[in-house]
PDB file of N, CA and C in Angstrom:
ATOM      1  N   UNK A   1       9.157  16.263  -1.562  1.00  0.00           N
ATOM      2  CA  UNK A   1      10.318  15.523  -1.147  1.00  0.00           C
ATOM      3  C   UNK A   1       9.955  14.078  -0.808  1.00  0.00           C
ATOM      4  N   UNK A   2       8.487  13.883  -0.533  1.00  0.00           N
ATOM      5  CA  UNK A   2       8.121  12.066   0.043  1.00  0.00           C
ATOM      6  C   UNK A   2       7.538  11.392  -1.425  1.00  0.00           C
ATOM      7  N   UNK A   3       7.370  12.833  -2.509  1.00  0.00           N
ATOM      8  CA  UNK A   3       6.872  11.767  -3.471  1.00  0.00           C
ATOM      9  C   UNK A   3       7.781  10.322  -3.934  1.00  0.00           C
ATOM     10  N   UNK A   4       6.540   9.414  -4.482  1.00  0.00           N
ATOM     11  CA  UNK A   4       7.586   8.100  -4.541  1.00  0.00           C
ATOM     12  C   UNK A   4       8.131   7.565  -3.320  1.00  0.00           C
ATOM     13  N   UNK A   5       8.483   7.577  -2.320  1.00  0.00           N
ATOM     14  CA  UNK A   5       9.392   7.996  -1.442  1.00  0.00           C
ATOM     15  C   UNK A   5       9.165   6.133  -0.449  1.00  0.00           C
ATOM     16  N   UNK A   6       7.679   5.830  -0.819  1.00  0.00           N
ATOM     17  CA  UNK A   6       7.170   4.497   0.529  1.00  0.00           C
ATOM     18  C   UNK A   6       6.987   3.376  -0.632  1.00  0.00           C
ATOM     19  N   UNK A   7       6.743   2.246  -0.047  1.00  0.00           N
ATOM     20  CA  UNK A   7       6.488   0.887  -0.225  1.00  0.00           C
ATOM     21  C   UNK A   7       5.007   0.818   0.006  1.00  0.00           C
ATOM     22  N   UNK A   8       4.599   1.284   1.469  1.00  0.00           N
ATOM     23  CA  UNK A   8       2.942   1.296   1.696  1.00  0.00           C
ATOM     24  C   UNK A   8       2.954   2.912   2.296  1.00  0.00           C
ATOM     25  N   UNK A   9       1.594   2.863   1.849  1.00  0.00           N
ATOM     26  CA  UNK A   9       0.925   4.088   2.231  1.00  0.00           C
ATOM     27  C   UNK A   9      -0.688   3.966   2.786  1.00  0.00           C
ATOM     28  N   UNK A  10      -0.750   4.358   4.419  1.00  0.00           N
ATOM     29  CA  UNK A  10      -1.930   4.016   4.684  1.00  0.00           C
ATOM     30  C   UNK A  10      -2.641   5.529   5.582  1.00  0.00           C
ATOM     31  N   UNK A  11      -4.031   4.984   5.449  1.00  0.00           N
ATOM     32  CA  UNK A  11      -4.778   6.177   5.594  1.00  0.00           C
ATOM     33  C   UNK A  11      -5.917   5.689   6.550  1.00  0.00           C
ATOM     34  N   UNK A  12      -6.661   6.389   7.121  1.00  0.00           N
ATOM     35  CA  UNK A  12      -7.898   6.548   7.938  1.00  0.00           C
ATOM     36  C   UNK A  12      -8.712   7.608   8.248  1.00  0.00           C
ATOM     37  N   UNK A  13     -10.000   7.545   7.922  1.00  0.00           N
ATOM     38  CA  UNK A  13     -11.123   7.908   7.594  1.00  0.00           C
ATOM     39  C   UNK A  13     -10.576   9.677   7.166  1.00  0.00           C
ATOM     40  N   UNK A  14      -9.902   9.150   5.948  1.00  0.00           N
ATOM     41  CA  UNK A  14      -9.097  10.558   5.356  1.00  0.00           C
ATOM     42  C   UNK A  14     -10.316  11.458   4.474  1.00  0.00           C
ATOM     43  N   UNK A  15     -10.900  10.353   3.626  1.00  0.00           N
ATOM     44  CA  UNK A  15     -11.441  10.906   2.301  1.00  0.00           C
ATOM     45  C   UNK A  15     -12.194  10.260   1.350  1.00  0.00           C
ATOM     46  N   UNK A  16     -13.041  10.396   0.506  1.00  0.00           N
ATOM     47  CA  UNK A  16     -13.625   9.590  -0.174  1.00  0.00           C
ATOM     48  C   UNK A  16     -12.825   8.865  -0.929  1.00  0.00           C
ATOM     49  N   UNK A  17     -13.235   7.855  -1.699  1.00  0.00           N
ATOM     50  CA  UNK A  17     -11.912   7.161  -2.432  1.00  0.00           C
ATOM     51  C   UNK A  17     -10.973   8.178  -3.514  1.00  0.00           C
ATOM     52  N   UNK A  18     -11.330   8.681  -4.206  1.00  0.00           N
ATOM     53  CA  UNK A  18     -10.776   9.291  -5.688  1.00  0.00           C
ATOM     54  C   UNK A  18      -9.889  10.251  -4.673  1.00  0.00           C
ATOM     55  N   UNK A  19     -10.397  11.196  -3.561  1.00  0.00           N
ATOM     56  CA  UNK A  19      -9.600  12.286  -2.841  1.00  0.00           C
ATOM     57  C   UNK A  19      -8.219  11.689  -2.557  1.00  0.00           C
ATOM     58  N   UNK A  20      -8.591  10.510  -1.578  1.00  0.00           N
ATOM     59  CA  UNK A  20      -7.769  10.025  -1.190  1.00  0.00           C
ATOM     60  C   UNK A  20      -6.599   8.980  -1.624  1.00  0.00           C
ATOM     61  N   UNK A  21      -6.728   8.700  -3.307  1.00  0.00           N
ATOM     62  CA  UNK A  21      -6.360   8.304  -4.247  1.00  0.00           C
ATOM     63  C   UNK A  21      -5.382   9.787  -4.225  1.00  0.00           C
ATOM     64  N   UNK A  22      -5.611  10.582  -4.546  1.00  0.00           N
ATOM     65  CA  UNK A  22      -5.304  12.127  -5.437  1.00  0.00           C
ATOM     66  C   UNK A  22      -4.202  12.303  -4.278  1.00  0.00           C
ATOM     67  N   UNK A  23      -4.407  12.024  -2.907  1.00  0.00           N
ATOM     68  CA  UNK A  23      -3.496  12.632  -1.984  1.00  0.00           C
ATOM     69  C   UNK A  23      -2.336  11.639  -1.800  1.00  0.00           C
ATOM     70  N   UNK A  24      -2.698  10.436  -1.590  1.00  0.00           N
ATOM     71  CA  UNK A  24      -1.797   9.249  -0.970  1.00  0.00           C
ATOM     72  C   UNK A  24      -1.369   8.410  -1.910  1.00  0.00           C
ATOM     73  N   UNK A  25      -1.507   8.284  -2.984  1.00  0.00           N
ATOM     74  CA  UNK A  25      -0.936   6.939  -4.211  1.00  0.00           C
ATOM     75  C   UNK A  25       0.769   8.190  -4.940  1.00  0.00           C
ATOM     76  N   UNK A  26       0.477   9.623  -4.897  1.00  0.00           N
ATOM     77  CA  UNK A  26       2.104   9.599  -5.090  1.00  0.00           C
ATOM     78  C   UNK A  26       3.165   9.913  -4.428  1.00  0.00           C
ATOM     79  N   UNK A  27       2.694   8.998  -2.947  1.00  0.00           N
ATOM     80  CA  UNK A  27       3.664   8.768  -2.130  1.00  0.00           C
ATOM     81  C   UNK A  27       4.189   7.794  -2.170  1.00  0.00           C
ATOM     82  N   UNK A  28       3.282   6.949  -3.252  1.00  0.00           N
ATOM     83  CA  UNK A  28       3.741   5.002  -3.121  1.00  0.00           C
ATOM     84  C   UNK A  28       4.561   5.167  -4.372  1.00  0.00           C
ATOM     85  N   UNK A  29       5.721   3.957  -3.828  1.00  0.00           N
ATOM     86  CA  UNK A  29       6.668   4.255  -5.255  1.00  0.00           C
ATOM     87  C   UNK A  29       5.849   2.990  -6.135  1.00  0.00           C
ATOM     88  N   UNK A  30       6.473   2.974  -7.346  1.00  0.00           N
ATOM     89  CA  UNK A  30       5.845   1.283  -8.244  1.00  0.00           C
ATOM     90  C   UNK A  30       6.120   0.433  -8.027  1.00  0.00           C
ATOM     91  N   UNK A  31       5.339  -0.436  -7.232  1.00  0.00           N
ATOM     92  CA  UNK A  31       5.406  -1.761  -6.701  1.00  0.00           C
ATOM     93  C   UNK A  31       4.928  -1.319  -5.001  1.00  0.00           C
ATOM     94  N   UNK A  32       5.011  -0.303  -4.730  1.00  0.00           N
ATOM     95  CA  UNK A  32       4.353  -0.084  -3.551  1.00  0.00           C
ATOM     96  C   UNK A  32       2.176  -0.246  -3.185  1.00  0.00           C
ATOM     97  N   UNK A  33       1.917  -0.062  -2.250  1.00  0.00           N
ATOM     98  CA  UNK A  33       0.381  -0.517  -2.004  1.00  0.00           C
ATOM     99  C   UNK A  33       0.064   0.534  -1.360  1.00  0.00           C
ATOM    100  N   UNK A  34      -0.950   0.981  -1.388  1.00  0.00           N
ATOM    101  CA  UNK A  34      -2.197   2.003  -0.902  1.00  0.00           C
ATOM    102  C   UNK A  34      -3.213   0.939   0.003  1.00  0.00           C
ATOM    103  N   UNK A  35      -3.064   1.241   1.259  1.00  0.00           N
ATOM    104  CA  UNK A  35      -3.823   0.659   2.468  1.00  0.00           C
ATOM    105  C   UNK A  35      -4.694   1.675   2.971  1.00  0.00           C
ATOM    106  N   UNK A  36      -6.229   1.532   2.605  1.00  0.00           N
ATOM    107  CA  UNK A  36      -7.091   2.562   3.028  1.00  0.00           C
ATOM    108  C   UNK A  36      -8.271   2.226   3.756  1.00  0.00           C
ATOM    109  N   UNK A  37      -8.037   2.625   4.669  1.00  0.00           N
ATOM    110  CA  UNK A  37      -9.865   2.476   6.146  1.00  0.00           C
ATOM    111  C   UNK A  37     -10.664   2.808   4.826  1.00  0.00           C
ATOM    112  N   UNK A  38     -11.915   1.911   5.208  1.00  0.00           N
ATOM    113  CA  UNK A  38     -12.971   2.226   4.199  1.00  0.00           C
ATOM    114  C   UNK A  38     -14.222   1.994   5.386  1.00  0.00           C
ATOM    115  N   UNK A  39     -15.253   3.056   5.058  1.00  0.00           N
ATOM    116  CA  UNK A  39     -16.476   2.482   5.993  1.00  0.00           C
ATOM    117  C   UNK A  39     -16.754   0.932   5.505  1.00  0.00           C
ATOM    118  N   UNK A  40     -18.483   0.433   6.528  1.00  0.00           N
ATOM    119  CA  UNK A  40     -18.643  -0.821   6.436  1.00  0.00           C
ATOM    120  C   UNK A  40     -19.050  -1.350   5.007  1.00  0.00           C
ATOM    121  N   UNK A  41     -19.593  -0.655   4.111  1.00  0.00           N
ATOM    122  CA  UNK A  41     -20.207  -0.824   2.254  1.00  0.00           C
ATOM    123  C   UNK A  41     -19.096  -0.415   1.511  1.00  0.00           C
ATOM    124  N   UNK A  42     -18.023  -0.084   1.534  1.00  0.00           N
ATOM    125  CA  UNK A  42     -17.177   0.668   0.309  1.00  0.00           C
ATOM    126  C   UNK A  42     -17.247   0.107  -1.331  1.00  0.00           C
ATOM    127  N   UNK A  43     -17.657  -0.501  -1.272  1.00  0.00           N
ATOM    128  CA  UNK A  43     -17.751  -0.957  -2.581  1.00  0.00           C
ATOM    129  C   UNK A  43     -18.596  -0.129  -3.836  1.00  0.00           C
ATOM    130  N   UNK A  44     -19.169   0.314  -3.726  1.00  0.00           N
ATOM    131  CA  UNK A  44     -19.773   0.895  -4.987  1.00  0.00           C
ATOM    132  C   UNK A  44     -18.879   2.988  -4.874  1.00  0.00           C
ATOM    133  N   UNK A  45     -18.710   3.255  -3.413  1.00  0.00           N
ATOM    134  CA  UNK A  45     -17.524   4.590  -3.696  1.00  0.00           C
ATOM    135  C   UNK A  45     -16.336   4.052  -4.674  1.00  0.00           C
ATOM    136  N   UNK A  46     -15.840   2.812  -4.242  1.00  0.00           N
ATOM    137  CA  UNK A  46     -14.550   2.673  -4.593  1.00  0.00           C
ATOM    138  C   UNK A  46     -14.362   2.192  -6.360  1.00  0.00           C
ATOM    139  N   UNK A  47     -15.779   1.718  -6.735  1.00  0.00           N
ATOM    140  CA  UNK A  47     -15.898   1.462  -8.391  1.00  0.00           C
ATOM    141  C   UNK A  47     -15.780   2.416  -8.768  1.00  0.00           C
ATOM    142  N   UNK A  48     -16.304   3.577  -8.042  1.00  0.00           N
ATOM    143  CA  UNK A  48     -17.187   4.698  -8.472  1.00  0.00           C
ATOM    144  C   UNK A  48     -15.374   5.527  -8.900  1.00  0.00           C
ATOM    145  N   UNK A  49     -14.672   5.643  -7.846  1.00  0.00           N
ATOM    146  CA  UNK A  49     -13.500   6.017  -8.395  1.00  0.00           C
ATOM    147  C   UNK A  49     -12.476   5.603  -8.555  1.00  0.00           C
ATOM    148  N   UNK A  50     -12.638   3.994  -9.282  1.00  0.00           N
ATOM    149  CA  UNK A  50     -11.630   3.244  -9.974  1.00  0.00           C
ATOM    150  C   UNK A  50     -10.699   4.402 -11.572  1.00  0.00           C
ATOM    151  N   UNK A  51     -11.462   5.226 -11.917  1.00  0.00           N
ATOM    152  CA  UNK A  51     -10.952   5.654 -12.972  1.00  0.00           C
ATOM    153  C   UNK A  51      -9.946   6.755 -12.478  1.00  0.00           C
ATOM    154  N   UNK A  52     -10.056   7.699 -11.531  1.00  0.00           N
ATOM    155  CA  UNK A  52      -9.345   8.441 -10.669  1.00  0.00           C
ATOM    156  C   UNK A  52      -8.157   7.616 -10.351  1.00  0.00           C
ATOM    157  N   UNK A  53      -8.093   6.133  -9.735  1.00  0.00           N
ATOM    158  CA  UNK A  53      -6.992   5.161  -8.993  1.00  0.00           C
ATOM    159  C   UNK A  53      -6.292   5.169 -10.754  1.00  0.00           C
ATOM    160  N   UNK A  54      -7.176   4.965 -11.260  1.00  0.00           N
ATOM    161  CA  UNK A  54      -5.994   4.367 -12.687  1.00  0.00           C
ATOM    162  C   UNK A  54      -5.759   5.226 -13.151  1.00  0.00           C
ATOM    163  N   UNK A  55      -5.642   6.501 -13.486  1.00  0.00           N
ATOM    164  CA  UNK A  55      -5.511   8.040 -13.798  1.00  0.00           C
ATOM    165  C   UNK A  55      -4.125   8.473 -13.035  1.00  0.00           C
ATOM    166  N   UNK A  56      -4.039   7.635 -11.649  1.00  0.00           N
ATOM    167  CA  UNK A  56      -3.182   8.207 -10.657  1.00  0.00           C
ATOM    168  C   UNK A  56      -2.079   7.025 -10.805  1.00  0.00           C
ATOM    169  N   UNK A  57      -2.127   5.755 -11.786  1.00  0.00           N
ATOM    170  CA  UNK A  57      -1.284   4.901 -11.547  1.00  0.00           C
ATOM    171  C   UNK A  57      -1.765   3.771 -10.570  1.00  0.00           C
ATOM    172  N   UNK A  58      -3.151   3.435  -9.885  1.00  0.00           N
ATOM    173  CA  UNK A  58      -3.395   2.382  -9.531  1.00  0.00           C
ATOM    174  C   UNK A  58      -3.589   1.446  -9.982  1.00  0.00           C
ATOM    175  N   UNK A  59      -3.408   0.515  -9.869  1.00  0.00           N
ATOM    176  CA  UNK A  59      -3.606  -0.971 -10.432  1.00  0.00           C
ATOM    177  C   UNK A  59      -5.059  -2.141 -10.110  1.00  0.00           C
ATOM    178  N   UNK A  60      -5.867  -1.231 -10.995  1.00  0.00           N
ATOM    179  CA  UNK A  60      -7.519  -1.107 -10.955  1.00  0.00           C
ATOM    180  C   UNK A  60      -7.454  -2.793 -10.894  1.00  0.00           C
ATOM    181  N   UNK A  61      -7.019  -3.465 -11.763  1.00  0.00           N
ATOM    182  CA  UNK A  61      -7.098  -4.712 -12.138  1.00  0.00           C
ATOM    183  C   UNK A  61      -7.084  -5.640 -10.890  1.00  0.00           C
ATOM    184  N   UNK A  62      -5.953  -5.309  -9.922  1.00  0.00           N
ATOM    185  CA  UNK A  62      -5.736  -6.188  -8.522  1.00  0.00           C
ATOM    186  C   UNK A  62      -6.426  -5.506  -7.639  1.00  0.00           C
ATOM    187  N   UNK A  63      -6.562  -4.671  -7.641  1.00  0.00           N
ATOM    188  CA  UNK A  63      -7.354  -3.775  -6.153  1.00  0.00           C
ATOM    189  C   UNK A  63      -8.269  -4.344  -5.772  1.00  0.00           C
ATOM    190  N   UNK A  64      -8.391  -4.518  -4.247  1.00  0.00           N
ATOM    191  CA  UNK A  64      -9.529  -5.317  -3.165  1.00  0.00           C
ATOM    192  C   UNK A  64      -9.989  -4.665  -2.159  1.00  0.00           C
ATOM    193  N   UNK A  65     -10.789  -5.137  -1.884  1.00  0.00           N
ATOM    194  CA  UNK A  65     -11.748  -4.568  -0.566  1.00  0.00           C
ATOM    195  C   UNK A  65     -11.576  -6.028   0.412  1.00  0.00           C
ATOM    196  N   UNK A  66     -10.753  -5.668   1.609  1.00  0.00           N
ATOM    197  CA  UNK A  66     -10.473  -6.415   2.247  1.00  0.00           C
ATOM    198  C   UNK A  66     -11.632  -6.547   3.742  1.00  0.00           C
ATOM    199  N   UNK A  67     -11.875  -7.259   4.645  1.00  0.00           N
ATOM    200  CA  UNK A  67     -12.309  -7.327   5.922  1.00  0.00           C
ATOM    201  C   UNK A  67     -11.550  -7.443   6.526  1.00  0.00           C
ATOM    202  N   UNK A  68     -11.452  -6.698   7.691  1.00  0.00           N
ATOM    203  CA  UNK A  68     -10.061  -7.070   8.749  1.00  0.00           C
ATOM    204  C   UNK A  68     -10.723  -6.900  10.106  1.00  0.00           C
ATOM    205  N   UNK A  69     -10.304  -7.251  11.082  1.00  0.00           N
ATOM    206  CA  UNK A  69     -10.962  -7.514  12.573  1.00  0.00           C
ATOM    207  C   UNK A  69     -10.457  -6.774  12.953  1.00  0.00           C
ATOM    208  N   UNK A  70     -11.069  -5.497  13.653  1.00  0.00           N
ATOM    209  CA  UNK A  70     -10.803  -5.003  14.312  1.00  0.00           C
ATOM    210  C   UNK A  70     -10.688  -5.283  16.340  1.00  0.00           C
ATOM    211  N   UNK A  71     -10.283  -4.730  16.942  1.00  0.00           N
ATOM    212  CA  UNK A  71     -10.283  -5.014  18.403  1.00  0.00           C
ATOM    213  C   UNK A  71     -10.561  -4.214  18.659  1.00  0.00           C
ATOM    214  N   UNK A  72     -11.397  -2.995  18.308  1.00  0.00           N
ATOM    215  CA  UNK A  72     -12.356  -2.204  18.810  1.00  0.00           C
ATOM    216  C   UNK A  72     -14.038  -2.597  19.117  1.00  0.00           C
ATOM    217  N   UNK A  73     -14.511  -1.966  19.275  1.00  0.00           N
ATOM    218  CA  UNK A  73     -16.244  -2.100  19.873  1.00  0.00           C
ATOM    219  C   UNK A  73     -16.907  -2.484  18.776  1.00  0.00           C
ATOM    220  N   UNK A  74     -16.380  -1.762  17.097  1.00  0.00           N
ATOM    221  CA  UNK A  74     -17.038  -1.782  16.033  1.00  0.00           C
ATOM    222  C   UNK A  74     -16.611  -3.309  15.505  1.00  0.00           C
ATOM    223  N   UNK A  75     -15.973  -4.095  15.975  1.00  0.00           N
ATOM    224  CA  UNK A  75     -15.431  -5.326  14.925  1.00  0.00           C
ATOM    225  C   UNK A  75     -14.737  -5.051  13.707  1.00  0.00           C
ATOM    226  N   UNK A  76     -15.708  -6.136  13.121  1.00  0.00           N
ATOM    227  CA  UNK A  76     -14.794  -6.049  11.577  1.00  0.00           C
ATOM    228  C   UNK A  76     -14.813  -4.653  10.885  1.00  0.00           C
ATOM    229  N   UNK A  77     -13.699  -4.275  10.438  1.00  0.00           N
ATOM    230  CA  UNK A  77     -14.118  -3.138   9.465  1.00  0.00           C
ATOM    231  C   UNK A  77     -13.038  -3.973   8.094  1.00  0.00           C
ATOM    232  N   UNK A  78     -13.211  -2.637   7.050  1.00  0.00           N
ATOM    233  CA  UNK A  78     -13.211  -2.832   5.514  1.00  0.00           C
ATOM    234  C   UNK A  78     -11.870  -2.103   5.395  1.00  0.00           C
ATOM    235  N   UNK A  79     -10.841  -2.783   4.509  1.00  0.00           N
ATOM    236  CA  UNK A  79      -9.683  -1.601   3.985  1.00  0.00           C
ATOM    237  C   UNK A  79      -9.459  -1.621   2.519  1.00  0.00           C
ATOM    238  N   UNK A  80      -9.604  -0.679   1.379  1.00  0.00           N
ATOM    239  CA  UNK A  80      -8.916  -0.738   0.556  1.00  0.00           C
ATOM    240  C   UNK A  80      -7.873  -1.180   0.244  1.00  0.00           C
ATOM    241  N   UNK A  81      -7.299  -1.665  -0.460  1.00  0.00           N
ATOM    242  CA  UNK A  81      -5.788  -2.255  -0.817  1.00  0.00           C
ATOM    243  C   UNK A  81      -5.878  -2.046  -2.561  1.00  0.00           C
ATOM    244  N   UNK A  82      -4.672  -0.915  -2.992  1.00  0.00           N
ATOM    245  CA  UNK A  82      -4.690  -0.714  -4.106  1.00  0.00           C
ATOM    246  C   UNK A  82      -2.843  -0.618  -4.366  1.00  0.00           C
ATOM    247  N   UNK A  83      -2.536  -1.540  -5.380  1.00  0.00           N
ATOM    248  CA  UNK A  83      -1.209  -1.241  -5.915  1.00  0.00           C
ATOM    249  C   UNK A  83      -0.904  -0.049  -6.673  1.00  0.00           C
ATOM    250  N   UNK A  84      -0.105   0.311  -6.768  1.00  0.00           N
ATOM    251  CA  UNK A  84       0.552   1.269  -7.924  1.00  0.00           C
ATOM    252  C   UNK A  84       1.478   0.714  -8.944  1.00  0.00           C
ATOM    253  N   UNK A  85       1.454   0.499 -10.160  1.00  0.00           N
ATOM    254  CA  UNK A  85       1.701  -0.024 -11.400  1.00  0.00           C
ATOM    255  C   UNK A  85       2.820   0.746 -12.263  1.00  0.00           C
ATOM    256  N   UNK A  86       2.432   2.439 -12.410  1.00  0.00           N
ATOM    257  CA  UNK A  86       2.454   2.956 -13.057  1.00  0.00           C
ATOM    258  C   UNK A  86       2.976   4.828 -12.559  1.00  0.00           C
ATOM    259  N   UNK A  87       3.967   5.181 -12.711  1.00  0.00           N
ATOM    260  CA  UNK A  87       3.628   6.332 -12.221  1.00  0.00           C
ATOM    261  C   UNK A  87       2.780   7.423 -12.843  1.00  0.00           C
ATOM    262  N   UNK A  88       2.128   8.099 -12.226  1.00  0.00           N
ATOM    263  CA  UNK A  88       1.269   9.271 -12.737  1.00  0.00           C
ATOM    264  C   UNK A  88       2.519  10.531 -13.457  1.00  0.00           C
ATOM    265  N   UNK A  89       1.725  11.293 -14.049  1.00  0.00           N
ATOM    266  CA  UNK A  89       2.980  12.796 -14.732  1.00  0.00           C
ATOM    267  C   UNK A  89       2.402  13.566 -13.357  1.00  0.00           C
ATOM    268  N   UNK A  90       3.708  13.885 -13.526  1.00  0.00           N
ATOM    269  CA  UNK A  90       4.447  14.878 -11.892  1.00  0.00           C
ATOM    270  C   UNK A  90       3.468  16.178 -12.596  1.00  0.00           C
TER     271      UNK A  90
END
């Protein structure tokens, strides 16, 4: 009933990237964004399952690995940011 259903869809320390691709991108409708906590390195998980994001309708091409400040003890942490382009088959 929520598939499609958001604009953004965000997550924390849910899942590796591709899982959490598989669970949360067909909640985002097209033109909606996937906002995901990533530990402090995400970068080579998140190449690693760029083909999973575009499989699911992500929009491999714009997707970033952002820094954002946290106001916790840990500081900066990392978020995924992935569009959806495309819908996946239901």
């Amino acid at each position: 009933a929520q598939r499609e259903a958001f604009d953004v869809a965000t997550c924390r320390a849910l899942a590796d990237t591709a899982l959490l691709a598989e669970l949360c991108l067909p909640l985002v409708r097209v033109g909606g964004v996937l906002v995901a906590a990533k530990g402090p390195e995400p970068h080579a998980e998140v190449a690693g399952a760029a083909a999973a994001l575009e499989k699911l309708g992500g929009d491999v091409g714009t997707m970033r690995v952002e820094q954002v400040d946290s106001r916790g003890p840990a500081g900066m942490r990392t978020v995924l940011v992935v569009g959806l382009w495309l819908l996946a088959c239901h």
